[in-house]
C-alpha atoms as a PDB file:
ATOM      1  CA  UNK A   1       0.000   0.000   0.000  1.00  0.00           C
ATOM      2  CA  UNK A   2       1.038   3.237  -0.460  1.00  0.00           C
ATOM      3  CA  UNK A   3       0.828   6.956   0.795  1.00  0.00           C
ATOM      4  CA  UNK A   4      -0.559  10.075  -0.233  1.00  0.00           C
ATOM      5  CA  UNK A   5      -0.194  13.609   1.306  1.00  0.00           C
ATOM      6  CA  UNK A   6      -2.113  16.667  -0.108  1.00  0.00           C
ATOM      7  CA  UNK A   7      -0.606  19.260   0.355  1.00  0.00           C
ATOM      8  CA  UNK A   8      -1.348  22.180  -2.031  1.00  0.00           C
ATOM      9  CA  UNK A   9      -3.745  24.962  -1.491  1.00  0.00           C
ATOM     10  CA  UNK A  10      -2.671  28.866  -1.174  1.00  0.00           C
ATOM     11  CA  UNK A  11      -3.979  28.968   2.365  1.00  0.00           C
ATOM     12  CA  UNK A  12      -6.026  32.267   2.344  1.00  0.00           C
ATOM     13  CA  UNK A  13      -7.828  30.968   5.164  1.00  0.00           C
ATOM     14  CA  UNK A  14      -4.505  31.361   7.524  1.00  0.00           C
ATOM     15  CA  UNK A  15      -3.367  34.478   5.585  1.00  0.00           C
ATOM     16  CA  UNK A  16      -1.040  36.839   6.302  1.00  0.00           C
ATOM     17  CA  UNK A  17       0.786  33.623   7.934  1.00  0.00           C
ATOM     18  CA  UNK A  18       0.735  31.558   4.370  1.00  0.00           C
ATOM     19  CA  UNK A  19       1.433  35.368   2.225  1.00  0.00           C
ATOM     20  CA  UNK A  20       5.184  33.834   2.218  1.00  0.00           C
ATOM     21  CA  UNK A  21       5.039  30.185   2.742  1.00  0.00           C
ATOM     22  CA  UNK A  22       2.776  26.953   2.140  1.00  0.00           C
ATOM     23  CA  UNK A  23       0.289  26.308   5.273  1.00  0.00           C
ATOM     24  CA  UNK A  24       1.158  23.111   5.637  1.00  0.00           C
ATOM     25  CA  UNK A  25       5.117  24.362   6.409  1.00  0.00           C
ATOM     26  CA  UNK A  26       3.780  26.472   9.129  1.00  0.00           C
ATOM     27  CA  UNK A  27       5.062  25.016  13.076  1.00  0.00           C
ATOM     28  CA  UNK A  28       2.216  22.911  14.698  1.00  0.00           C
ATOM     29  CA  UNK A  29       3.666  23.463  18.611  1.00  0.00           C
ATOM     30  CA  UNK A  30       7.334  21.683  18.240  1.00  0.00           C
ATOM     31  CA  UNK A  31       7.578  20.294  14.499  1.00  0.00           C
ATOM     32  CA  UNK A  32       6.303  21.292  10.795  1.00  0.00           C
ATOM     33  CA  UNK A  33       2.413  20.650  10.154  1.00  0.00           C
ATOM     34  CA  UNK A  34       3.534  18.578   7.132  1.00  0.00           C
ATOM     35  CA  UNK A  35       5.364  15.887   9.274  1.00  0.00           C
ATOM     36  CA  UNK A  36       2.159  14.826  11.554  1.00  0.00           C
ATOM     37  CA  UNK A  37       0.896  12.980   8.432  1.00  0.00           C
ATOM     38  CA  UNK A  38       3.878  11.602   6.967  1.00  0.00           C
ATOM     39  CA  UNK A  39       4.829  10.000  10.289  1.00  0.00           C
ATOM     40  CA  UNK A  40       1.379   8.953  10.889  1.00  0.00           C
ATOM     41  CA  UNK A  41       1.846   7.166   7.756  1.00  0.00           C
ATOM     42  CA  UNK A  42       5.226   6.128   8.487  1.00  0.00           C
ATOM     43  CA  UNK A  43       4.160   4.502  11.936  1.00  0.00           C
ATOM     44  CA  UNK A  44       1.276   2.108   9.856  1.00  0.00           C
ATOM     45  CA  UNK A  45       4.513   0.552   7.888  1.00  0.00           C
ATOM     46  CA  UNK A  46       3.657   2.707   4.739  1.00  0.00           C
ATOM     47  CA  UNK A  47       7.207   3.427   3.395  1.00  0.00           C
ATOM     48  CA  UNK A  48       6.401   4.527  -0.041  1.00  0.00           C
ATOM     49  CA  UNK A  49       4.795   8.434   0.314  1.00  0.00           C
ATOM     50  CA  UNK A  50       4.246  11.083  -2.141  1.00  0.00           C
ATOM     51  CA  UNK A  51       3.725  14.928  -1.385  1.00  0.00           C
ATOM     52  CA  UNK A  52       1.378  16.859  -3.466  1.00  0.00           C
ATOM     53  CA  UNK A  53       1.686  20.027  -3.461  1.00  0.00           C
ATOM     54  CA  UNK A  54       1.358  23.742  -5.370  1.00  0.00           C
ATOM     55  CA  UNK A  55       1.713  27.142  -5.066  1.00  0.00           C
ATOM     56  CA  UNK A  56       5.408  29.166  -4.676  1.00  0.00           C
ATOM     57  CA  UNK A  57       6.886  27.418  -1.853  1.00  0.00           C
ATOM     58  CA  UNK A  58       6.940  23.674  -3.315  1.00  0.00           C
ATOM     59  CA  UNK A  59      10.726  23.942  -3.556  1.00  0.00           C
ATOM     60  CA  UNK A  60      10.764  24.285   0.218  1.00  0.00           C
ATOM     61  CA  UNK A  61       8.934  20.632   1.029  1.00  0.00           C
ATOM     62  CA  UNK A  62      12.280  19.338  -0.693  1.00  0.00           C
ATOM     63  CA  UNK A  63      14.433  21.132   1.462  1.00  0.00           C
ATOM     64  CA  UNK A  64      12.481  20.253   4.678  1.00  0.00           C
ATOM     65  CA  UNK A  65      11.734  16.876   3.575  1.00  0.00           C
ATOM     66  CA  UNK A  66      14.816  15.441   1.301  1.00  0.00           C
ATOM     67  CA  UNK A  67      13.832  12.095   0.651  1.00  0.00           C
ATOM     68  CA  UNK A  68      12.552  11.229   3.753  1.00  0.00           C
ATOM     69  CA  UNK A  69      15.049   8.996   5.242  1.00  0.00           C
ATOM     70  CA  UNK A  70      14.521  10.808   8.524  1.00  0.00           C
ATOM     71  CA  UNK A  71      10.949   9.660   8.732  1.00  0.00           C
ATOM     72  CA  UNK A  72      12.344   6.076   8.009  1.00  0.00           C
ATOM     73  CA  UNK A  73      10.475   5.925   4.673  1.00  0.00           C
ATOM     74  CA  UNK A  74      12.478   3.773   1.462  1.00  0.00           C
ATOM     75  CA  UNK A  75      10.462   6.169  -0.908  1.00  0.00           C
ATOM     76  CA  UNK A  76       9.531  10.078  -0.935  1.00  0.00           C
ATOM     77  CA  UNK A  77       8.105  11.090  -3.988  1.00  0.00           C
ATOM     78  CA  UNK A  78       6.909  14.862  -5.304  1.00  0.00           C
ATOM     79  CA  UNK A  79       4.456  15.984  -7.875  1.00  0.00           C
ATOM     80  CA  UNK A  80       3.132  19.577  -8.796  1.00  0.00           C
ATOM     81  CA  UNK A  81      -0.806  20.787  -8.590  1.00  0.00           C
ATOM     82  CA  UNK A  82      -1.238  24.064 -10.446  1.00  0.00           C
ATOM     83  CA  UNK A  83      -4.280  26.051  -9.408  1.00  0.00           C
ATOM     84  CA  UNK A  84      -6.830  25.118  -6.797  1.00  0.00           C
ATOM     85  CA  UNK A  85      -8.993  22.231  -8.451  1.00  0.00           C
ATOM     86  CA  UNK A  86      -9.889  20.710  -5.373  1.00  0.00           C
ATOM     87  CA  UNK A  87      -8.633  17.537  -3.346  1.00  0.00           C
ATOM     88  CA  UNK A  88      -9.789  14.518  -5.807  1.00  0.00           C
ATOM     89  CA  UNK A  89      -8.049  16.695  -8.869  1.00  0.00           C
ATOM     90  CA  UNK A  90      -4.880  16.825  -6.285  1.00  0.00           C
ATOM     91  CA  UNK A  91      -5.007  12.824  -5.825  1.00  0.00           C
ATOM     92  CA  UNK A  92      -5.396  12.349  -9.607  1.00  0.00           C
ATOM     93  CA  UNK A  93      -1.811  13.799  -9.792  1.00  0.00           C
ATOM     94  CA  UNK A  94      -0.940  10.378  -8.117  1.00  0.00           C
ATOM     95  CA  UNK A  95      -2.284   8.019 -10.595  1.00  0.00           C
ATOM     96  CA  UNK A  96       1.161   7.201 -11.941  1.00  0.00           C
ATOM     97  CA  UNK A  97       3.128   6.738  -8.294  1.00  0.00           C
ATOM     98  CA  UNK A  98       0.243   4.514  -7.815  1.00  0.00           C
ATOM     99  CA  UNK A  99       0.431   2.278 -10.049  1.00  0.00           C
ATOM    100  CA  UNK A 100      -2.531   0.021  -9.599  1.00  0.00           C
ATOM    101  CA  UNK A 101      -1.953  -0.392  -5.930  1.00  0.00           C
ATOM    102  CA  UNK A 102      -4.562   0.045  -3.176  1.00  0.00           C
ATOM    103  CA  UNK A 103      -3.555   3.975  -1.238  1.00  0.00           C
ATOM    104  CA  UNK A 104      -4.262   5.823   1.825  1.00  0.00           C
ATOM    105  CA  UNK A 105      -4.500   9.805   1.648  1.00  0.00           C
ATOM    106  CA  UNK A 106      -4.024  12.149   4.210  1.00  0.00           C
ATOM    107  CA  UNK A 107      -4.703  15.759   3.862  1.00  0.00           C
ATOM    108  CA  UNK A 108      -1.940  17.837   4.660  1.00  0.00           C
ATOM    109  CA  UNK A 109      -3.064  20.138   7.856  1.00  0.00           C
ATOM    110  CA  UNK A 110      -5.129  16.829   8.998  1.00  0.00           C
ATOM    111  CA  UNK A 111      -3.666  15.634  12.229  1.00  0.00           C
ATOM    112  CA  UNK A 112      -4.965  13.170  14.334  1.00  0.00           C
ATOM    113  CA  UNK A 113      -4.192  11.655  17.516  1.00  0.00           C
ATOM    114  CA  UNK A 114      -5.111   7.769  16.991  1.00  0.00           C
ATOM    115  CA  UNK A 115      -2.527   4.998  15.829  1.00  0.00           C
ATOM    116  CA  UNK A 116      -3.480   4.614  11.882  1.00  0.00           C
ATOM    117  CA  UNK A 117      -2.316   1.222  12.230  1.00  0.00           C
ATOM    118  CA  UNK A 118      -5.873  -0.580  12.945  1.00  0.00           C
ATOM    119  CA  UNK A 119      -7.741   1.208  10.248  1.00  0.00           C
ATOM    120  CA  UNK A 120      -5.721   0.743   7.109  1.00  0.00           C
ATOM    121  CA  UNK A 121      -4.945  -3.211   8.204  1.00  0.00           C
ATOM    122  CA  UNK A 122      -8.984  -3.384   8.847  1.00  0.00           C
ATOM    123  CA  UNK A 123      -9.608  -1.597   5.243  1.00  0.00           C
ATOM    124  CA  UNK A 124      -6.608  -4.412   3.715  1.00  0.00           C
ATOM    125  CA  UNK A 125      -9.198  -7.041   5.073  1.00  0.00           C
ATOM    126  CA  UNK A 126     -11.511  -5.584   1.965  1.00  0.00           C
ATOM    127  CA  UNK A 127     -11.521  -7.138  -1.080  1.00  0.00           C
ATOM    128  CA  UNK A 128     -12.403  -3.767  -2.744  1.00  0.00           C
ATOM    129  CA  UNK A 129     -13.756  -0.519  -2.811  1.00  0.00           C
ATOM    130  CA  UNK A 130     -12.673   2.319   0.213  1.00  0.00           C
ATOM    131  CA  UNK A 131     -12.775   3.168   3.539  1.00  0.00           C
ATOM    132  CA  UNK A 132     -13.142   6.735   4.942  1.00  0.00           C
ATOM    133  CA  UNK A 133     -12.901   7.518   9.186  1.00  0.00           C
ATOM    134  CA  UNK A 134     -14.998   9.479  10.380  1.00  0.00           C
ATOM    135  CA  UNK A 135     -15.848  11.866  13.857  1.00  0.00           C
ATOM    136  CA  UNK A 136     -17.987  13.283  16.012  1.00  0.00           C
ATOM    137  CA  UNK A 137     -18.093  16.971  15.894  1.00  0.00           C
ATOM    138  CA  UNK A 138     -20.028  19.641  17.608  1.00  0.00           C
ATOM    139  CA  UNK A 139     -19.698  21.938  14.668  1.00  0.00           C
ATOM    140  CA  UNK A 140     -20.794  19.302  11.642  1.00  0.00           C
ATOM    141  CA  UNK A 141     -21.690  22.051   9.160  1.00  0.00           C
ATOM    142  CA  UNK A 142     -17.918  22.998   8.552  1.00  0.00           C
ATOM    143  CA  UNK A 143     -17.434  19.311   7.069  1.00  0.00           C
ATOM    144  CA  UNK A 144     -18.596  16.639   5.165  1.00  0.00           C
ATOM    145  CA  UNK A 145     -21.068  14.715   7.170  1.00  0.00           C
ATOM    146  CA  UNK A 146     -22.321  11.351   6.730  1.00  0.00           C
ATOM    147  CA  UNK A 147     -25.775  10.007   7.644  1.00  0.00           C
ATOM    148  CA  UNK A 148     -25.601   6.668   9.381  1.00  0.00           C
ATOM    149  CA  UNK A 149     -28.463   4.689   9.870  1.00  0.00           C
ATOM    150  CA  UNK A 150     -28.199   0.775  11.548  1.00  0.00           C
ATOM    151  CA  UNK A 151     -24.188   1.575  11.275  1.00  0.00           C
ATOM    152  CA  UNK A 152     -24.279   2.087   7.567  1.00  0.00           C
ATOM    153  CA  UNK A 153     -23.350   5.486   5.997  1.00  0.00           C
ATOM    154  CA  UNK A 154     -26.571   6.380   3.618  1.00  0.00           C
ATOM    155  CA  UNK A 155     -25.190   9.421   2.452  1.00  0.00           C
ATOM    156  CA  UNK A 156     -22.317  12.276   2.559  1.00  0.00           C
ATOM    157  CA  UNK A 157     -23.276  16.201   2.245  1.00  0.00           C
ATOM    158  CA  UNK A 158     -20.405  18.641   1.930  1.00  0.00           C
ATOM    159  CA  UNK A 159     -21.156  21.123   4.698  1.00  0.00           C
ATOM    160  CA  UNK A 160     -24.715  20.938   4.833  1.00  0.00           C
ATOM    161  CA  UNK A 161     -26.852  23.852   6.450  1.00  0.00           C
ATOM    162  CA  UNK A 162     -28.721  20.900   8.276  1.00  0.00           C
ATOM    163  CA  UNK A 163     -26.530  18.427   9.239  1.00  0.00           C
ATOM    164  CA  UNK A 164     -28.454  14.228   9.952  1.00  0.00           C
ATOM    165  CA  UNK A 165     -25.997  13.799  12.320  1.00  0.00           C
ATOM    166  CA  UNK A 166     -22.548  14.720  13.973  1.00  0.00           C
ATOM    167  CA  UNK A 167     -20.419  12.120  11.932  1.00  0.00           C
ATOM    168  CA  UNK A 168     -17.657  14.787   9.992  1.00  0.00           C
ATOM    169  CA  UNK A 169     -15.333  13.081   7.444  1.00  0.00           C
ATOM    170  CA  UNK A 170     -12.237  12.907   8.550  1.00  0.00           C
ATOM    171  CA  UNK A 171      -8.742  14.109   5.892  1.00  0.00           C
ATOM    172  CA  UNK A 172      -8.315  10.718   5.711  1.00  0.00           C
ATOM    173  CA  UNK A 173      -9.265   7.884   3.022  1.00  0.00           C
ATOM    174  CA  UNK A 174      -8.499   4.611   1.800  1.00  0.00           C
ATOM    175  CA  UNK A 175      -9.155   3.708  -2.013  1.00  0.00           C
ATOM    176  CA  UNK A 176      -8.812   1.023  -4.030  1.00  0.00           C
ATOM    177  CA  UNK A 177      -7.511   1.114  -8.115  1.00  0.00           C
ATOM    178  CA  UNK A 178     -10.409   2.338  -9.211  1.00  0.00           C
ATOM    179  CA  UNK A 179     -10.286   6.201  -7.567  1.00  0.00           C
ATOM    180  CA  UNK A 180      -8.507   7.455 -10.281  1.00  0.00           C
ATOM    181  CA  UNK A 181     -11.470   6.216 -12.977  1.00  0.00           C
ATOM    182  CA  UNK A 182     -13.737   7.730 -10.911  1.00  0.00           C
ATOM    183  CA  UNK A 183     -11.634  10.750 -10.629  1.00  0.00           C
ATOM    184  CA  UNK A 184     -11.693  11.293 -14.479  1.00  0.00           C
ATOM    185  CA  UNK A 185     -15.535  11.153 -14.435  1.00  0.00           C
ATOM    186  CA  UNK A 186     -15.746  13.933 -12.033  1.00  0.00           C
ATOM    187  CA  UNK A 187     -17.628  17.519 -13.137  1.00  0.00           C
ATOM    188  CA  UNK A 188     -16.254  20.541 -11.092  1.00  0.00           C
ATOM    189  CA  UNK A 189     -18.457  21.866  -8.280  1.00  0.00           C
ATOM    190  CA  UNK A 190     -19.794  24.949  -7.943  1.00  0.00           C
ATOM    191  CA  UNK A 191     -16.698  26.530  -6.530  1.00  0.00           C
ATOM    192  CA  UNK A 192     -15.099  24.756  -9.466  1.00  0.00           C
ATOM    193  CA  UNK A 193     -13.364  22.139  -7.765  1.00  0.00           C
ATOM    194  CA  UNK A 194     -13.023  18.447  -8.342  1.00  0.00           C
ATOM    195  CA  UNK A 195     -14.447  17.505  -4.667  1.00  0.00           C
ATOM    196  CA  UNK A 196     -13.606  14.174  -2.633  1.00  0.00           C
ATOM    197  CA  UNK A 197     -16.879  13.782  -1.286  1.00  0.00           C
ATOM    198  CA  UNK A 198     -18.076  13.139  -4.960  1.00  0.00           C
ATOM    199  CA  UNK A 199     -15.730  10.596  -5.305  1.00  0.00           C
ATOM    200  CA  UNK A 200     -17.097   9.185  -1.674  1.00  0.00           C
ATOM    201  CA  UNK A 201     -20.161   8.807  -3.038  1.00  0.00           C
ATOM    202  CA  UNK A 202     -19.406   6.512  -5.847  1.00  0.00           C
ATOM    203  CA  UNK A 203     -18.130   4.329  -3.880  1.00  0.00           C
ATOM    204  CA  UNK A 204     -21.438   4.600  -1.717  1.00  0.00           C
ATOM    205  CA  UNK A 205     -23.651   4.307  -4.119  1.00  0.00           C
ATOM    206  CA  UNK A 206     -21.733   0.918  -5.615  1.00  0.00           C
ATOM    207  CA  UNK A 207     -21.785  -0.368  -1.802  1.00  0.00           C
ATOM    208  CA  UNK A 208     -18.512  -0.241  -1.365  1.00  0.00           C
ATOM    209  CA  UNK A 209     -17.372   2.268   1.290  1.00  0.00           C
ATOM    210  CA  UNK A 210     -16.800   0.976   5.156  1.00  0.00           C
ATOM    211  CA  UNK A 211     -15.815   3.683   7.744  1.00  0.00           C
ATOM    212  CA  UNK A 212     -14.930   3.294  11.416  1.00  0.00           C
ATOM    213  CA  UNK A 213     -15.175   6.071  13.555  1.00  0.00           C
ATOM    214  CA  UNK A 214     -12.198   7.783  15.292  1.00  0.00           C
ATOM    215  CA  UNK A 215     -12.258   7.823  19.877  1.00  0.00           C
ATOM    216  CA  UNK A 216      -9.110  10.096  19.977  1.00  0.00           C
ATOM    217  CA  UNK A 217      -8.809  13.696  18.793  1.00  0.00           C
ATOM    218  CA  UNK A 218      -9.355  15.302  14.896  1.00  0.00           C
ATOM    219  CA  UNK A 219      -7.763  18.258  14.405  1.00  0.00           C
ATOM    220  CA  UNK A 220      -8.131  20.419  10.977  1.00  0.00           C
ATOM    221  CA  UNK A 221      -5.412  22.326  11.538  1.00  0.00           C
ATOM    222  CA  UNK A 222      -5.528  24.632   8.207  1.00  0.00           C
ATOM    223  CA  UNK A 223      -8.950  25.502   8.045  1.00  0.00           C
ATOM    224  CA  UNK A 224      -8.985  28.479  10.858  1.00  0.00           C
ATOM    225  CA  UNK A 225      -7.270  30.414  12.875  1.00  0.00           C
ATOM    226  CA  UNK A 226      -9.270  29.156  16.161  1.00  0.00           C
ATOM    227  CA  UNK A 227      -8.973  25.278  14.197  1.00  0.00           C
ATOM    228  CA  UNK A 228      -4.575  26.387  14.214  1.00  0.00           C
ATOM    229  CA  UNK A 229      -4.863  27.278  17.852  1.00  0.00           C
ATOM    230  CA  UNK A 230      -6.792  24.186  18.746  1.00  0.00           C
ATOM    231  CA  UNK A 231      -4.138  21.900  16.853  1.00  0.00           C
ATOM    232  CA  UNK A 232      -1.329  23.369  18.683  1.00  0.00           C
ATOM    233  CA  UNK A 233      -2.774  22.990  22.045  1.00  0.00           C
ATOM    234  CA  UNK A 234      -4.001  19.209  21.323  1.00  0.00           C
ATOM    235  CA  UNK A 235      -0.309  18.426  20.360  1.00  0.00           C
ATOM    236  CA  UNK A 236       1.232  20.241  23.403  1.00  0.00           C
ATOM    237  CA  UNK A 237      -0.860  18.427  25.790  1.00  0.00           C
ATOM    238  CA  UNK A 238      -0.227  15.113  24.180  1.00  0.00           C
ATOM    239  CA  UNK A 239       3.685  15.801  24.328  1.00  0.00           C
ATOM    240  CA  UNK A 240       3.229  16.825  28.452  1.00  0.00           C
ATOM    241  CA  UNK A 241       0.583  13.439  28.327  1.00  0.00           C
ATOM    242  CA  UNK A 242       3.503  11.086  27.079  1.00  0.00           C
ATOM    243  CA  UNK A 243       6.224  13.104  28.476  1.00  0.00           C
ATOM    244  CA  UNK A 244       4.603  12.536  31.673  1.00  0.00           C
ATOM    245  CA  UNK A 245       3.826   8.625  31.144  1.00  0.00           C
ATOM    246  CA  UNK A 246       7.960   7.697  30.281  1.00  0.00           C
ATOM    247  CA  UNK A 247       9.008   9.478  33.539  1.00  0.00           C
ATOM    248  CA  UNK A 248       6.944   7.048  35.154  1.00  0.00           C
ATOM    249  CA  UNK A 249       7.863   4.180  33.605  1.00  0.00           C
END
């Protein structure tokens, strides 16, 4: 299996922060927003990763990066997204590195406090289609939200006004070969974007999309300035939380 991070975007949402640099480069308390989901990644035995990215500060993932030897990775691959066509135009760039194998993406400013491990081993167990993780939020309307009914998602709304239930999707997804078809088949949305929860979709509607839902923290770190703040503070108190539990030990 193999790993995608997005990572493109101008960041106008964390503006004047991102005027000079990619969002995802910005300091999450002690390290680089970018490395929470390569090592996330890195910690589920995905060795093979590749960074897609954009904008004028692409050249700087390289020099923070290299070729990701300090993550313990074998592979670290980079490809280009001009523009802002959405996430599921960002993982079509990855079509090639994929090369017919089953991936897991992670958005970029995504950072989560749960072990990976379980989830992608769980979706392996499939003999096909994808597998999305979801959360409960109190603020649904800011996310994709699925409806679940007897434990089975019945359908995904990009940030509806009315949310059926707390359940946000999650920056993280698990597909199968056939993403990239489905990708092709895609008609931009009304803010002219090739959107992931379209692609979600098609794999709900051909009954093949499992989710599990997440106990530990979700943080979005890019999308705010109160969702930045939030990040930092979840990290910091993890660090003090396992600083705290080796002492002990």
């Amino acid at each position: 299996m193999k790993g995608i991070v997005l990572a493109g975007g101008l960041g106008t949402r964390l503006q004047p922060l991102t005027n000079i640099t990619n969002k995802h480069l910005l300091p999450v308390y002690d390290q680089p927003m970018i490395y929470y989901p390569i090592q996330k990644l890195a910690q589920a035995g995905i060795q093979d990763i590749i960074i897609v990215t954009g904008g004028n500060s692409s050249g700087d993932f390289l020099r923070l990066l290299k070729n990701g030897k300090a993550f313990g990775l074998r592979r670290l691959n980079y490809t280009y997204q001009e523009g802002e066509g959405g996430i599921a135009e960002a993982l079509g760039l990855a079509e090639e590195f994929a090369e017919g194998k089953r991936v897991v993406v992670i958005l970029g400013d995504n950072i989560f406090e749960d072990d990976l491990t379980p989830y992608i081993k769980s979706y392996l167990q499939q003999e096909q289609g994808a597998k999305i993780l979801l959360k409960q939020v109190p603020y649904p309307e800011r996310f994709g939200v699925a409806e679940i009914t007897d434990n089975k998602i019945m359908s995904i709304v990009e940030k509806p006004k009315q949310p059926k239930s707390d359940y946000a999707v999650t920056g993280i997804y698990m597909y199968d070969q056939q993403v990239f078809s489905i990708i092709k088949t895609l008609k931009p949305s009304a803010r002219n974007e090739l959107e992931i929860t379209d692609v979600n979709n098609h794999y709900l509607e051909k009954n093949m999309l499992t989710y599990d839902v997440l106990p530990g923290w979700w943080a979005d770190a890019g999308s705010s300035f109160p969702a930045y703040f939030r990040a930092i503070s979840l990290v910091r108190e993890l660090r003090f939380k396992n600083n705290n539990a080796s002492m002990k030990e």
